[in-house]
C-alpha atoms as a PDB file:
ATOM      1  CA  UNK A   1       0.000   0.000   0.000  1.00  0.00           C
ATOM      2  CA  UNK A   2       1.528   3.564  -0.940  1.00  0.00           C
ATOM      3  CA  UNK A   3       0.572   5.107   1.765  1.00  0.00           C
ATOM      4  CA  UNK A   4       1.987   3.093   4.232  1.00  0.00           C
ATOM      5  CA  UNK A   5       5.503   3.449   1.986  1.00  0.00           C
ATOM      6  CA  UNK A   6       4.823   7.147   2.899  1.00  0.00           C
ATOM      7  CA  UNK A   7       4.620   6.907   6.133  1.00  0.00           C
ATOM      8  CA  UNK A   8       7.807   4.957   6.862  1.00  0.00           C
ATOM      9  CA  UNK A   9       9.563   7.192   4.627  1.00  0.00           C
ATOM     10  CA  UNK A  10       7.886   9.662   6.651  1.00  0.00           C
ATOM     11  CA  UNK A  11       8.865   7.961  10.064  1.00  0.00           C
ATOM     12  CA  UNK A  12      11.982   7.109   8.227  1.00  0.00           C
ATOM     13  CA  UNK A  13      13.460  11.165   7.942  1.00  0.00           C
ATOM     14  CA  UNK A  14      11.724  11.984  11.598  1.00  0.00           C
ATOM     15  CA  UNK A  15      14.081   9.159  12.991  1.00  0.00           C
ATOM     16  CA  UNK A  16      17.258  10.032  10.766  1.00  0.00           C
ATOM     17  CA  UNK A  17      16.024  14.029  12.473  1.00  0.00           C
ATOM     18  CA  UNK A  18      16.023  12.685  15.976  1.00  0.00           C
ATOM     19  CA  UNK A  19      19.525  10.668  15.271  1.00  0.00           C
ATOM     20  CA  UNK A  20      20.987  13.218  13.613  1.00  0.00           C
ATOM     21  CA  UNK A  21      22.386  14.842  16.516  1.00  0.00           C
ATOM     22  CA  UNK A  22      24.699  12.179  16.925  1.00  0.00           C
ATOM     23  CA  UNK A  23      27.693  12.851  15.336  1.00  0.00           C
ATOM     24  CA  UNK A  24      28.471   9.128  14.049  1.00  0.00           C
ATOM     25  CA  UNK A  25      25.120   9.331  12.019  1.00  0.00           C
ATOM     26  CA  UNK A  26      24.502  10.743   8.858  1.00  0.00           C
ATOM     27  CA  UNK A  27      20.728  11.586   7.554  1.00  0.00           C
ATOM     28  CA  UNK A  28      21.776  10.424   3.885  1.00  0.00           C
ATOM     29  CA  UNK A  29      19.835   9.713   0.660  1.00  0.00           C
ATOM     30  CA  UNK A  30      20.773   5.480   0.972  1.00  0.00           C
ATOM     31  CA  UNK A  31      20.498   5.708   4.877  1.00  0.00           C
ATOM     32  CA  UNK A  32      17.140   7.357   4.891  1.00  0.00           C
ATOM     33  CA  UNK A  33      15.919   4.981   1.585  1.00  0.00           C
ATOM     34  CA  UNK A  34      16.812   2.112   3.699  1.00  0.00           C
ATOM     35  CA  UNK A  35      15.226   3.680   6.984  1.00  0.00           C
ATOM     36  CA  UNK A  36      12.141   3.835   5.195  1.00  0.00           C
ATOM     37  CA  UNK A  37      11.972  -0.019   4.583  1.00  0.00           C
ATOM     38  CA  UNK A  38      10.082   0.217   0.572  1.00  0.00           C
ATOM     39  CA  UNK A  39      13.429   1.155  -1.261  1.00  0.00           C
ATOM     40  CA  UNK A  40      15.028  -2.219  -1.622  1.00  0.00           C
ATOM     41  CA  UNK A  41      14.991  -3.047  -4.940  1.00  0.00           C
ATOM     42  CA  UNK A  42      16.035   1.017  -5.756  1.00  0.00           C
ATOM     43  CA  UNK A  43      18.350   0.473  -3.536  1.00  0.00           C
ATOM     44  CA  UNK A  44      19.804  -3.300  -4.998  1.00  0.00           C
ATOM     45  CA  UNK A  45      19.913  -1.054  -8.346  1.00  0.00           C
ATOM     46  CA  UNK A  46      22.470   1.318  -7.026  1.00  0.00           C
ATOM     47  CA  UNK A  47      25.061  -1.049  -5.446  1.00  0.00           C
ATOM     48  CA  UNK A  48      24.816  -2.971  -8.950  1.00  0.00           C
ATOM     49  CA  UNK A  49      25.567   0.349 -10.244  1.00  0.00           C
ATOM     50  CA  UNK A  50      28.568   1.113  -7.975  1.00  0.00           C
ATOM     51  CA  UNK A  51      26.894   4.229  -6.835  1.00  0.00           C
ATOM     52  CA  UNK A  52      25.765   3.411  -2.656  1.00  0.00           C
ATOM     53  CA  UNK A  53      28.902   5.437  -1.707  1.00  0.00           C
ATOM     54  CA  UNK A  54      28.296   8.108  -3.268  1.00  0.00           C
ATOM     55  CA  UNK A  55      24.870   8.917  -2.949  1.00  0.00           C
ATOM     56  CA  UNK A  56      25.991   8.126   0.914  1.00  0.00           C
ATOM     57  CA  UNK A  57      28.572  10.721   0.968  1.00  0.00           C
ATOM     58  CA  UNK A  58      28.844  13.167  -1.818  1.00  0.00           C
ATOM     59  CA  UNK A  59      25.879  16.049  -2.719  1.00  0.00           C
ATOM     60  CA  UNK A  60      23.701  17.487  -3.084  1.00  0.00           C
ATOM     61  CA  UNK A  61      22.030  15.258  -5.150  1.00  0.00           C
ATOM     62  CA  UNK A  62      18.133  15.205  -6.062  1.00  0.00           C
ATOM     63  CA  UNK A  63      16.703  11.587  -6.169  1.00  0.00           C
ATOM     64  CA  UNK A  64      13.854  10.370  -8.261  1.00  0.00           C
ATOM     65  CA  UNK A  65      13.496   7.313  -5.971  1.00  0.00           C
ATOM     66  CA  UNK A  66      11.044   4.005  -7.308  1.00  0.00           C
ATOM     67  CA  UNK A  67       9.220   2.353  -4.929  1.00  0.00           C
ATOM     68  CA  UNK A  68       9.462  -1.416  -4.600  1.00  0.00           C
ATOM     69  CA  UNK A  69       5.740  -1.495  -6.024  1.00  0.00           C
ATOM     70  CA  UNK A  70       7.177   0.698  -8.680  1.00  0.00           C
ATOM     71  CA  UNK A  71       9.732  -2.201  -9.380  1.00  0.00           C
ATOM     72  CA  UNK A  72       7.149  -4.592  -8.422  1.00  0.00           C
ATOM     73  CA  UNK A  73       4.934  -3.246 -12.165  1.00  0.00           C
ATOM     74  CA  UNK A  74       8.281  -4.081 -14.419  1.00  0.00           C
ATOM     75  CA  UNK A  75       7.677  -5.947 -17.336  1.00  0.00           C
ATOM     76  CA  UNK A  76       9.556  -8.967 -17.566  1.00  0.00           C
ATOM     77  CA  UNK A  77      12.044  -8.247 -20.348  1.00  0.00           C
ATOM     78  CA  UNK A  78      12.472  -4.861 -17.880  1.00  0.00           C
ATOM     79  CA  UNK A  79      13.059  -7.353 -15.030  1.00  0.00           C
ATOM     80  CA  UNK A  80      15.959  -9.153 -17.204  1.00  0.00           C
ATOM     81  CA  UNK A  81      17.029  -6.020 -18.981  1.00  0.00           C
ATOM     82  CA  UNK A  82      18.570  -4.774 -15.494  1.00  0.00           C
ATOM     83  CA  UNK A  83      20.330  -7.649 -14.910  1.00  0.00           C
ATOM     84  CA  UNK A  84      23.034  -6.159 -17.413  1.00  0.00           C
ATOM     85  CA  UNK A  85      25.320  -3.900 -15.388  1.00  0.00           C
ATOM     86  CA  UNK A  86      25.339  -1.324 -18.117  1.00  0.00           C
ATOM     87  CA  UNK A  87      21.619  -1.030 -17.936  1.00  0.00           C
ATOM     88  CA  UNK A  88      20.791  -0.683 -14.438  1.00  0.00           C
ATOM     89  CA  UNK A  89      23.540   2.295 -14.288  1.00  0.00           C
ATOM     90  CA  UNK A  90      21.730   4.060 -16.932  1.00  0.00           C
ATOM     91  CA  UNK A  91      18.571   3.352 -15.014  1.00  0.00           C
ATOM     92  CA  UNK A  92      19.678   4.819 -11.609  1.00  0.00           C
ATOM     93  CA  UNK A  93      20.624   7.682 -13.199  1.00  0.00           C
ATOM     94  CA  UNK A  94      18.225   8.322 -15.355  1.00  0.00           C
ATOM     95  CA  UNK A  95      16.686   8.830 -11.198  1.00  0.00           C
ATOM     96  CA  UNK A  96      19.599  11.111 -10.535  1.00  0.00           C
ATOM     97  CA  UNK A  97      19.966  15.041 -10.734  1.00  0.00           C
ATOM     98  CA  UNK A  98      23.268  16.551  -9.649  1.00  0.00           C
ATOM     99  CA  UNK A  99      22.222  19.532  -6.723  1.00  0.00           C
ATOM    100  CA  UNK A 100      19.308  20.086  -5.044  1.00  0.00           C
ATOM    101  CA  UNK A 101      15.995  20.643  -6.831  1.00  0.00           C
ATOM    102  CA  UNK A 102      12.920  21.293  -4.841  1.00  0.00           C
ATOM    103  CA  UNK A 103       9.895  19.986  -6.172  1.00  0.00           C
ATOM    104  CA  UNK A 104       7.714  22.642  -4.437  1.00  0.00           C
ATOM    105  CA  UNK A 105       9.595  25.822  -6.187  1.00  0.00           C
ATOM    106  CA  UNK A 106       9.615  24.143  -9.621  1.00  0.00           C
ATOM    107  CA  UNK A 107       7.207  25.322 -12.140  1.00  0.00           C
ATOM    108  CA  UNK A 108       4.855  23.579 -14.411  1.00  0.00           C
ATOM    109  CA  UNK A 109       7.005  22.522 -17.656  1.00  0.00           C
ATOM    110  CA  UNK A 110      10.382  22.850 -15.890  1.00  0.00           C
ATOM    111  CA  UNK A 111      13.155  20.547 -17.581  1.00  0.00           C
ATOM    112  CA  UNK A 112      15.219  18.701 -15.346  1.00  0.00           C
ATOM    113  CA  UNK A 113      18.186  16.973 -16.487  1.00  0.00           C
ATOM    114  CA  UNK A 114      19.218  13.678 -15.079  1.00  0.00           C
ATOM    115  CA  UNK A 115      22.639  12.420 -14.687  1.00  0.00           C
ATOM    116  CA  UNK A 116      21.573  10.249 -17.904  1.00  0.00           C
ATOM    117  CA  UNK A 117      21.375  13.194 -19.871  1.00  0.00           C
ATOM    118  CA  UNK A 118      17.701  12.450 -20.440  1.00  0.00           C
ATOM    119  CA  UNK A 119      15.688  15.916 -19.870  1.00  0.00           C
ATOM    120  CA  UNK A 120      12.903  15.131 -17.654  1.00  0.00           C
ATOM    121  CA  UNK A 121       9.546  17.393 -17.627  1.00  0.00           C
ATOM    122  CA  UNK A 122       7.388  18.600 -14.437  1.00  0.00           C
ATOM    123  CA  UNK A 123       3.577  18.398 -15.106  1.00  0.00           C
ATOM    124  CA  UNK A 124       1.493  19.729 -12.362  1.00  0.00           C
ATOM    125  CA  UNK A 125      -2.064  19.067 -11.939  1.00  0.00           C
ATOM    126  CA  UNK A 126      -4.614  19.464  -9.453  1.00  0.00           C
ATOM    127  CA  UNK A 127      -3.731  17.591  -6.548  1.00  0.00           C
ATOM    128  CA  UNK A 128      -0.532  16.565  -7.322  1.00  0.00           C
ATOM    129  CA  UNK A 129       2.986  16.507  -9.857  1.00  0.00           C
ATOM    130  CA  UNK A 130       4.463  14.184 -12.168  1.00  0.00           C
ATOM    131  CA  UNK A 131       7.504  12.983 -14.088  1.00  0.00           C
ATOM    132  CA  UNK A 132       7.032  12.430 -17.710  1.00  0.00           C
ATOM    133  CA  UNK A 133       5.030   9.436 -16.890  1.00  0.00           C
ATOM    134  CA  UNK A 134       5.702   8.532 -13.657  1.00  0.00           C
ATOM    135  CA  UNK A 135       3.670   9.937 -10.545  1.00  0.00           C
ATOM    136  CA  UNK A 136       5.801  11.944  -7.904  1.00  0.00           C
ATOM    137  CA  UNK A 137       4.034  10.091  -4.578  1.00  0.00           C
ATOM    138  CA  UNK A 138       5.792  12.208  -1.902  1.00  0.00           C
ATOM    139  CA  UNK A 139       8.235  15.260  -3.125  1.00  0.00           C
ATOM    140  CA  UNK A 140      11.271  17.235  -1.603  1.00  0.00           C
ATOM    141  CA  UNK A 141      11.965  15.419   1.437  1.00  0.00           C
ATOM    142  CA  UNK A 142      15.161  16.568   2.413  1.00  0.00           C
ATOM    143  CA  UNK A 143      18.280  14.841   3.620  1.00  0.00           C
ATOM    144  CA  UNK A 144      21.989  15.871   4.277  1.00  0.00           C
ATOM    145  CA  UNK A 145      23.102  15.147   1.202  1.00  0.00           C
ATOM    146  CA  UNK A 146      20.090  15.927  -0.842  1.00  0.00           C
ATOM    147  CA  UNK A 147      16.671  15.652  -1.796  1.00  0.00           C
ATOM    148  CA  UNK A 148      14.535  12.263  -2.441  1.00  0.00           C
ATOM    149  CA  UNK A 149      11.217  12.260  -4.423  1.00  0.00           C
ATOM    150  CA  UNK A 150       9.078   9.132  -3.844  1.00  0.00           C
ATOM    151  CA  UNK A 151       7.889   7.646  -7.621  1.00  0.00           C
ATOM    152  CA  UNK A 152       5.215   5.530  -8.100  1.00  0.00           C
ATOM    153  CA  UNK A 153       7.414   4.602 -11.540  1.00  0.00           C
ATOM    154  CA  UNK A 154      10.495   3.133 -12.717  1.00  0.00           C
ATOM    155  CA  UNK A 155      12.234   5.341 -15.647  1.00  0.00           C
ATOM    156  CA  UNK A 156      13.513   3.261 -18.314  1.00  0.00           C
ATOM    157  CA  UNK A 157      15.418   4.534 -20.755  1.00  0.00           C
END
């Protein structure tokens, strides 16, 4: 259910808040996306992409972050496509913006360009935003090292 992936993620950034007075612990995009408990198979994506340390320690960086349920709706030849290392790096970046972009101050039509070099485009309509195609679930919530947006869609490129 989505919004129970909400509210973890939710849950997830209040506990990261709460331990983030503690000098040994960082409020991070991969920390947080694990936190949250709905980000494994986004998360699988970016170690087979060699990528976990950096979205761990560099910024800021603005993630387009699938949900497992957005994993979960991948065709099959999808599913097998991202077993090739190749692919699944151009996938997790096609998720990836280098700096901080805030959903919230973004206009309707704005272009955002992805580490892929694919140019993304905001829509907004009543009630809520999207990606291209995919739904933005839960925007700008802010971490350390950068921003995650929750999608209800895999990019594929």
């Amino acid at each position: 259910m989505q919004i129970t992936s909400l509210a973890r993620l939710g849950l997830a950034v209040c506990v990261a808040s709460l331990l983030g007075s503690a000098p040994a612990r960082a409020r991070n995009i991969i920390d947080t996306a694990q936190m949250a408990g709905t980000f494994s198979s986004w998360i699988a994506a970016v170690r087979d992409a060699d990528m976990e340390q950096t979205l761990k320690e560099r910024g800021p960086y603005t993630v387009f972050a699938p949900s497992d349920e957005a994993f979960a709706k991948l065709s099959a030849s999808q599913r097998e496509a991202l077993k090739d290392k190749s692919t699944v790096a151009r996938v997790v970046k096609l998720h990836l913006v280098s700096g901080k972009v805030l959903l919230k101050d973004a206009g309707d039509g704005m272009q955002i360009h992805t580490e892929a070099g694919k140019t993304l485009t905001l829509h907004r309509k009543r009630g809520g935003m999207s990606l291209d195609e995919a739904v933005v679930l839960e925007p700008d919530v802010e971490v350390d090292n950068g921003v995650i947006n929750v999608m209800d869609t895999v990019l594929f490129p």
